[in-house]
N, C-alpha and C. Protein backbone atom coordinates (compact mmCIF):
# COMPACT_ATOMS: atom_id res chain seq x y z
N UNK A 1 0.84 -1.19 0.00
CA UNK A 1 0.00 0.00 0.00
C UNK A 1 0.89 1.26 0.00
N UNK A 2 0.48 2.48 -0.96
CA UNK A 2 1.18 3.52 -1.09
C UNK A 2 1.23 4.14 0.38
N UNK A 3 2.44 4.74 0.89
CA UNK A 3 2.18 5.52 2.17
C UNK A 3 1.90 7.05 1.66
N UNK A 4 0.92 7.94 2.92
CA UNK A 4 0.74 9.25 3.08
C UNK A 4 1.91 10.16 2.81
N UNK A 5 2.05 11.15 2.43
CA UNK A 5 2.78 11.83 2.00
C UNK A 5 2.18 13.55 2.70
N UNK A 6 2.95 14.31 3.16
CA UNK A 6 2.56 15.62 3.16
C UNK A 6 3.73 16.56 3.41
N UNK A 7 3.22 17.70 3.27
CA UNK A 7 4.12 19.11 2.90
C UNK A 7 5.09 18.99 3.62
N UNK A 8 5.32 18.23 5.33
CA UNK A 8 6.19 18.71 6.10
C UNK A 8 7.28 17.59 5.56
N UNK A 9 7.12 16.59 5.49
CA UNK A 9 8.16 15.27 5.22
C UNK A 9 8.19 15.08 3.75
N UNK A 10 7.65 16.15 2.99
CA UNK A 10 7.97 16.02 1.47
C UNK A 10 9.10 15.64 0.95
N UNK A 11 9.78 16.90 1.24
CA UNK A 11 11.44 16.77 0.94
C UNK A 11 12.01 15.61 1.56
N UNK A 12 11.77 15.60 2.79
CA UNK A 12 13.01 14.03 3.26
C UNK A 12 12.74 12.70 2.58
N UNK A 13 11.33 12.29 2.22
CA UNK A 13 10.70 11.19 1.64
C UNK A 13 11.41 10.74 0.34
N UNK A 14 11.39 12.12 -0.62
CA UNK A 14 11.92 12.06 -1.20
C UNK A 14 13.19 12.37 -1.95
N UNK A 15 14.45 12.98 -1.10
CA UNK A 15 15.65 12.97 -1.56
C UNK A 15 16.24 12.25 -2.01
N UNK A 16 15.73 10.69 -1.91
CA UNK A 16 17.06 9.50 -2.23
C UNK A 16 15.86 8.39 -3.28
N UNK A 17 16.80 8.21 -4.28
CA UNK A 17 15.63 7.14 -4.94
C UNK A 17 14.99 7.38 -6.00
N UNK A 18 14.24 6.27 -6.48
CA UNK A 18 13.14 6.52 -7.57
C UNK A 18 11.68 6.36 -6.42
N UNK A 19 11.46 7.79 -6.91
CA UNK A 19 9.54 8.09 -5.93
C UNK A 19 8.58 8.71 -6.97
N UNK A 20 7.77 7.64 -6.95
CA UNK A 20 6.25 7.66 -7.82
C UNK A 20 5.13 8.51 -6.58
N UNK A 21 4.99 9.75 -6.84
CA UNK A 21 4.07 10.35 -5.83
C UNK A 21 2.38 11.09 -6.69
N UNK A 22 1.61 10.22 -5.81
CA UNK A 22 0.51 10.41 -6.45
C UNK A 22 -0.80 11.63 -5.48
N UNK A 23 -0.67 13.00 -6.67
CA UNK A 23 -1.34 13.90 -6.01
C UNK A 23 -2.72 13.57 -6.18
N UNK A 24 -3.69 13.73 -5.37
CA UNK A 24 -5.27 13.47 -5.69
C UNK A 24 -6.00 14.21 -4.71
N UNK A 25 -6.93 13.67 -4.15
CA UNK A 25 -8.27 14.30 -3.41
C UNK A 25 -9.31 13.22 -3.05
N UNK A 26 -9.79 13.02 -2.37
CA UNK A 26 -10.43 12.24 -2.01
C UNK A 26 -11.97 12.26 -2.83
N UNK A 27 -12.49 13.55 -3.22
CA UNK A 27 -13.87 13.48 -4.02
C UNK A 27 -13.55 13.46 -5.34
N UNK A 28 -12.16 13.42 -5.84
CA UNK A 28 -11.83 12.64 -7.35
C UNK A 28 -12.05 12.10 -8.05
N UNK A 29 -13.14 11.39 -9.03
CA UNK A 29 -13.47 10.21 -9.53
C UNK A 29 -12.51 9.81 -10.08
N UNK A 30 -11.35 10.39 -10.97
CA UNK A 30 -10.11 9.53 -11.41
C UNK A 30 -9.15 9.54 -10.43
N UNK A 31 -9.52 10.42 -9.50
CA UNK A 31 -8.37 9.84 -8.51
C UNK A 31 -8.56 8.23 -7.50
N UNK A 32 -10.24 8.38 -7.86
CA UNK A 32 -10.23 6.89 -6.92
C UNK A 32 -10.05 5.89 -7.51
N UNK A 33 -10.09 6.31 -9.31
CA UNK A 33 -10.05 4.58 -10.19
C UNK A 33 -8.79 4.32 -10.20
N UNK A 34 -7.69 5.70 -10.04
CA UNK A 34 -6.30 5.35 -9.60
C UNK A 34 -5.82 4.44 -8.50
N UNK A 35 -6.44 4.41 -7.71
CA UNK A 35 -5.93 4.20 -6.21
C UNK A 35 -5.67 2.28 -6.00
N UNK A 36 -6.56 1.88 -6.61
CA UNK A 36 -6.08 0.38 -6.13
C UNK A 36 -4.95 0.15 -7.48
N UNK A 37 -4.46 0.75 -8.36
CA UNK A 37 -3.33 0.88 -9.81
C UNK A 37 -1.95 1.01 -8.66
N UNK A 38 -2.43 2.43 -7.87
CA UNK A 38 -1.45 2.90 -6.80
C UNK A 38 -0.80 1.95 -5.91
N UNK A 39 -1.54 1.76 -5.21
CA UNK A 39 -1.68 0.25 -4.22
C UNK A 39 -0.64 -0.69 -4.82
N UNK A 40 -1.27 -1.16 -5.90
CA UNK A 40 -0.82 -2.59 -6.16
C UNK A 40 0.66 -2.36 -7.10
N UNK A 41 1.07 -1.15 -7.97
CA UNK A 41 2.52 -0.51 -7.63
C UNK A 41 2.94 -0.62 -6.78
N UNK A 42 2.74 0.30 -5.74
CA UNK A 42 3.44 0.39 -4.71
C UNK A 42 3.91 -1.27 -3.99
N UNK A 43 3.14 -2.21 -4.26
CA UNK A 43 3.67 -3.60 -3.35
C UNK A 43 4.37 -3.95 -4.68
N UNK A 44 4.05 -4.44 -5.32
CA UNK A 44 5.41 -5.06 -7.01
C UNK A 44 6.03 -4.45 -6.70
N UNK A 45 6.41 -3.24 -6.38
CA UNK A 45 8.03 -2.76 -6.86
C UNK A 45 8.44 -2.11 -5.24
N UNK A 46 7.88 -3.00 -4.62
CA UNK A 46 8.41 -2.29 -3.16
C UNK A 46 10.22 -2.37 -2.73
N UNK A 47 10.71 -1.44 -2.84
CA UNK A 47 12.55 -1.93 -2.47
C UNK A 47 13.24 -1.02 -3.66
N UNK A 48 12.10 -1.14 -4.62
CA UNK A 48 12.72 -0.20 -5.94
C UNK A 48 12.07 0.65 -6.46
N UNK A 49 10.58 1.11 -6.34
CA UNK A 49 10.47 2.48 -6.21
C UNK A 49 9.49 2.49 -5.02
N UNK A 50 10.07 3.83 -4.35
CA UNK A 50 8.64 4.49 -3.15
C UNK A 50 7.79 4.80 -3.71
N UNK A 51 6.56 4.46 -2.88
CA UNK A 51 4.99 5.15 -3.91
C UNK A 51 4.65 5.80 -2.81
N UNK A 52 4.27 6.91 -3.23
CA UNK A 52 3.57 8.16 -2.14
C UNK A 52 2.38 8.69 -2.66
N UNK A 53 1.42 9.03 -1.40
CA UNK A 53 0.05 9.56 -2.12
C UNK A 53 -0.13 10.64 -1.24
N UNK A 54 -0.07 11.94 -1.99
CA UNK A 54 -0.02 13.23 -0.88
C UNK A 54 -1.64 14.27 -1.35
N UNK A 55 -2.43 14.05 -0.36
CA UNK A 55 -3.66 14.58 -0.53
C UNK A 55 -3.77 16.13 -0.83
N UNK A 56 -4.34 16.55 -1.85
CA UNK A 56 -3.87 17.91 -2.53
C UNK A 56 -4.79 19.16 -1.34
N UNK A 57 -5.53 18.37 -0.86
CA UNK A 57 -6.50 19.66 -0.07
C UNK A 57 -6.20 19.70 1.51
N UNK A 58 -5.67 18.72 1.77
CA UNK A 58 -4.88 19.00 2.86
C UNK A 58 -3.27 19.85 2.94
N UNK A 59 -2.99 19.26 1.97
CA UNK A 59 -1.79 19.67 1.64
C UNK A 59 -1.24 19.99 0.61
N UNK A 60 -1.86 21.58 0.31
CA UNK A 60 -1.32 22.36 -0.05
C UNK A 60 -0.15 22.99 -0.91
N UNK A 61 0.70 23.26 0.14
CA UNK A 61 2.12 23.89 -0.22
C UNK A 61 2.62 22.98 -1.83
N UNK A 62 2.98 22.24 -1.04
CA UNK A 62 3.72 21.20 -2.20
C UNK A 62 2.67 21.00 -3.83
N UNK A 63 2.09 21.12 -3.83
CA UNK A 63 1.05 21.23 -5.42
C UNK A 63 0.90 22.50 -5.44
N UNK A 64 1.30 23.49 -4.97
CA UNK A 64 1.23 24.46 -5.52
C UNK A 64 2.98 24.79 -5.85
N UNK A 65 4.14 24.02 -5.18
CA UNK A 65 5.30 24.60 -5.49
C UNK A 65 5.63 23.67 -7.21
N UNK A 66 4.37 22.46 -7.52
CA UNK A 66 4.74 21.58 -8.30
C UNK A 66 3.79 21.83 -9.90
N UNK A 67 3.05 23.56 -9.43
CA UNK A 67 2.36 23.70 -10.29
C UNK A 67 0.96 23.16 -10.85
N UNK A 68 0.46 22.38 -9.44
CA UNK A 68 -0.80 21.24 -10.01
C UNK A 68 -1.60 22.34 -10.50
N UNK A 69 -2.62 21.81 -11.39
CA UNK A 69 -3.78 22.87 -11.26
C UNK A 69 -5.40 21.50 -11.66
N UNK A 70 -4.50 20.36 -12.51
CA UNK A 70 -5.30 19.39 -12.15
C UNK A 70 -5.37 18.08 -11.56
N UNK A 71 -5.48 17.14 -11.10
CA UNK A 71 -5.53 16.06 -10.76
C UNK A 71 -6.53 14.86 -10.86
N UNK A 72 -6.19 13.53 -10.81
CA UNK A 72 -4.92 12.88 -10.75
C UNK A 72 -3.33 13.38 -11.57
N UNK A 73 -2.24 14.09 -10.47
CA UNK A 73 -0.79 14.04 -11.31
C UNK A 73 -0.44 12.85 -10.62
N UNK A 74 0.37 12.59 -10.94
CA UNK A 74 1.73 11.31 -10.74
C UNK A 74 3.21 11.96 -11.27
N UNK A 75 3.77 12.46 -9.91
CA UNK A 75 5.12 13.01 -10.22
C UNK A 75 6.32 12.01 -10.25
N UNK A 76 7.02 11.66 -10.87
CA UNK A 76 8.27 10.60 -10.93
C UNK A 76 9.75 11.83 -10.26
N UNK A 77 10.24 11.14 -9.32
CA UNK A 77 11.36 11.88 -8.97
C UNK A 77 12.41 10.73 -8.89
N UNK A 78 13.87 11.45 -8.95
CA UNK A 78 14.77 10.65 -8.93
C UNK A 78 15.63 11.56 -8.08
N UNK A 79 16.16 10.90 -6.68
CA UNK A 79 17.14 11.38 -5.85
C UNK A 79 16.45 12.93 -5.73
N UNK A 80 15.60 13.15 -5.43
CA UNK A 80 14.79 14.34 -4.72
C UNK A 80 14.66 15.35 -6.31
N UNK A 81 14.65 14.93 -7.96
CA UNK A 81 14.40 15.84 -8.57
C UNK A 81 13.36 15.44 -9.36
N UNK A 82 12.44 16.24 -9.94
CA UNK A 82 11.01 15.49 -10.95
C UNK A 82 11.75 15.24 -12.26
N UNK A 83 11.36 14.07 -13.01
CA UNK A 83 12.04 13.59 -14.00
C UNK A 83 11.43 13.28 -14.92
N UNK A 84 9.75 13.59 -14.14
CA UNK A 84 8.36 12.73 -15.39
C UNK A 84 7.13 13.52 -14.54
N UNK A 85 6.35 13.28 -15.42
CA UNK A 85 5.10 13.88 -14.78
C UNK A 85 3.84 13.40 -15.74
N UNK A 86 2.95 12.64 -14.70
CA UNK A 86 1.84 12.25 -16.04
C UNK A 86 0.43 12.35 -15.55
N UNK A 87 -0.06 13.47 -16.32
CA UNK A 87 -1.58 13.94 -15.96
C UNK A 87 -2.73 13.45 -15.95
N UNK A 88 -3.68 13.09 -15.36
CA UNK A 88 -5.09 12.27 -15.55
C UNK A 88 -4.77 10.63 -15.64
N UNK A 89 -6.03 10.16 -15.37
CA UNK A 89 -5.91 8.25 -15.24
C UNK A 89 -4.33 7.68 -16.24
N UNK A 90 -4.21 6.76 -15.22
CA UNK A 90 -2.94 6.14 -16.24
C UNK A 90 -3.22 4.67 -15.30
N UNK A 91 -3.00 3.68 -16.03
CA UNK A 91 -3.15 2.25 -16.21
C UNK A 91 -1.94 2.36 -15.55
N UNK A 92 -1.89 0.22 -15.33
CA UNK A 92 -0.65 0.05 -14.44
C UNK A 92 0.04 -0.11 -15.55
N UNK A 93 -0.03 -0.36 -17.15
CA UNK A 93 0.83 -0.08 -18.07
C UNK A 93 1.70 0.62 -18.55
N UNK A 94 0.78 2.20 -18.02
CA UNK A 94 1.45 3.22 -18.55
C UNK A 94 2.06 3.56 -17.53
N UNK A 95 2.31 2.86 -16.28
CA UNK A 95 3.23 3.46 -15.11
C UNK A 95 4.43 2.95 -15.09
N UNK A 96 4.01 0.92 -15.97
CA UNK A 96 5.16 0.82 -16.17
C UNK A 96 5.88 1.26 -17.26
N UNK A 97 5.51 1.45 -18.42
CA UNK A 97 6.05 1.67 -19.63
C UNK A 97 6.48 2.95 -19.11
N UNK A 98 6.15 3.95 -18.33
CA UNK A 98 7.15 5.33 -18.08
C UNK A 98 8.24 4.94 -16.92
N UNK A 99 7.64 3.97 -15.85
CA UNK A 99 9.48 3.15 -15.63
C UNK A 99 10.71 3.18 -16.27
N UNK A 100 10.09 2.08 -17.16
CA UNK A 100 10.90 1.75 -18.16
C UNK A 100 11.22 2.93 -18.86
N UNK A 101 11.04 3.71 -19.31
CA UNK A 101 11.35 5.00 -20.40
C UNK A 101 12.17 5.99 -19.18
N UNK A 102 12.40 5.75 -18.17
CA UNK A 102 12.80 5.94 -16.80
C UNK A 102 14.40 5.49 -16.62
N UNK A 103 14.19 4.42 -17.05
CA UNK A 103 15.28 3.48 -16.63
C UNK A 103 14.94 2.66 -15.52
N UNK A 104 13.65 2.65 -15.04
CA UNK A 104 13.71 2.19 -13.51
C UNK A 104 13.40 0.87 -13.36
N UNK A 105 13.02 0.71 -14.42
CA UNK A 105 12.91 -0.87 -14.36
C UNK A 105 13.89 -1.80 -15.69
């Protein structure tokens, strides 16, 4: 299961690594058809990428320093920098096929 993510432990979460962080909202309709895609990422590739899910209406700061304006995003970072970014529903295909186009897998 993806862990919580928010503004204060943003940065430390993600300085080191490949981190798949998924911005949403809870009254989302594509953010909820995302969520079990999220999930079940996050356990396959547990050890080799972090999956984070940082709620956009609680928290703020960070989607606004990342430019959201819609959601579901899915930010790809590597060693604390964004390297990918992919807007609206995405399959567990297209999460892996941007892995891979990643290098991360």
């Amino acid at each position: 299961m993806a862990h919580q993510l928010t503004d204060a432990d943003f940065a430390e979460k993600t300085a080191k690594g490949h981190v798949l962080i998924d911005l949403y909202a809870d009254w989302c309709g594509p953010c909820k058809m995302m969520a079990p895609i999220i999930d079940e990422i996050s356990q396959e590739y547990e050890g080799k990428i972090a999956v984070y899910k940082l709620d956009v209406d609680q928290n703020q700061e960070t989607p606004g320093k990342f430019g959201v304006s819609s959601i579901p995003v899915l930010v790809f970072m590597n060693d604390g920098e964004e390297v990918g970014r992919a807007v609206g529903f995405q399959s567990k295909d297209d999460l892996e096929d941007k892995f891979k186009e990643l290098g991360w897998l």
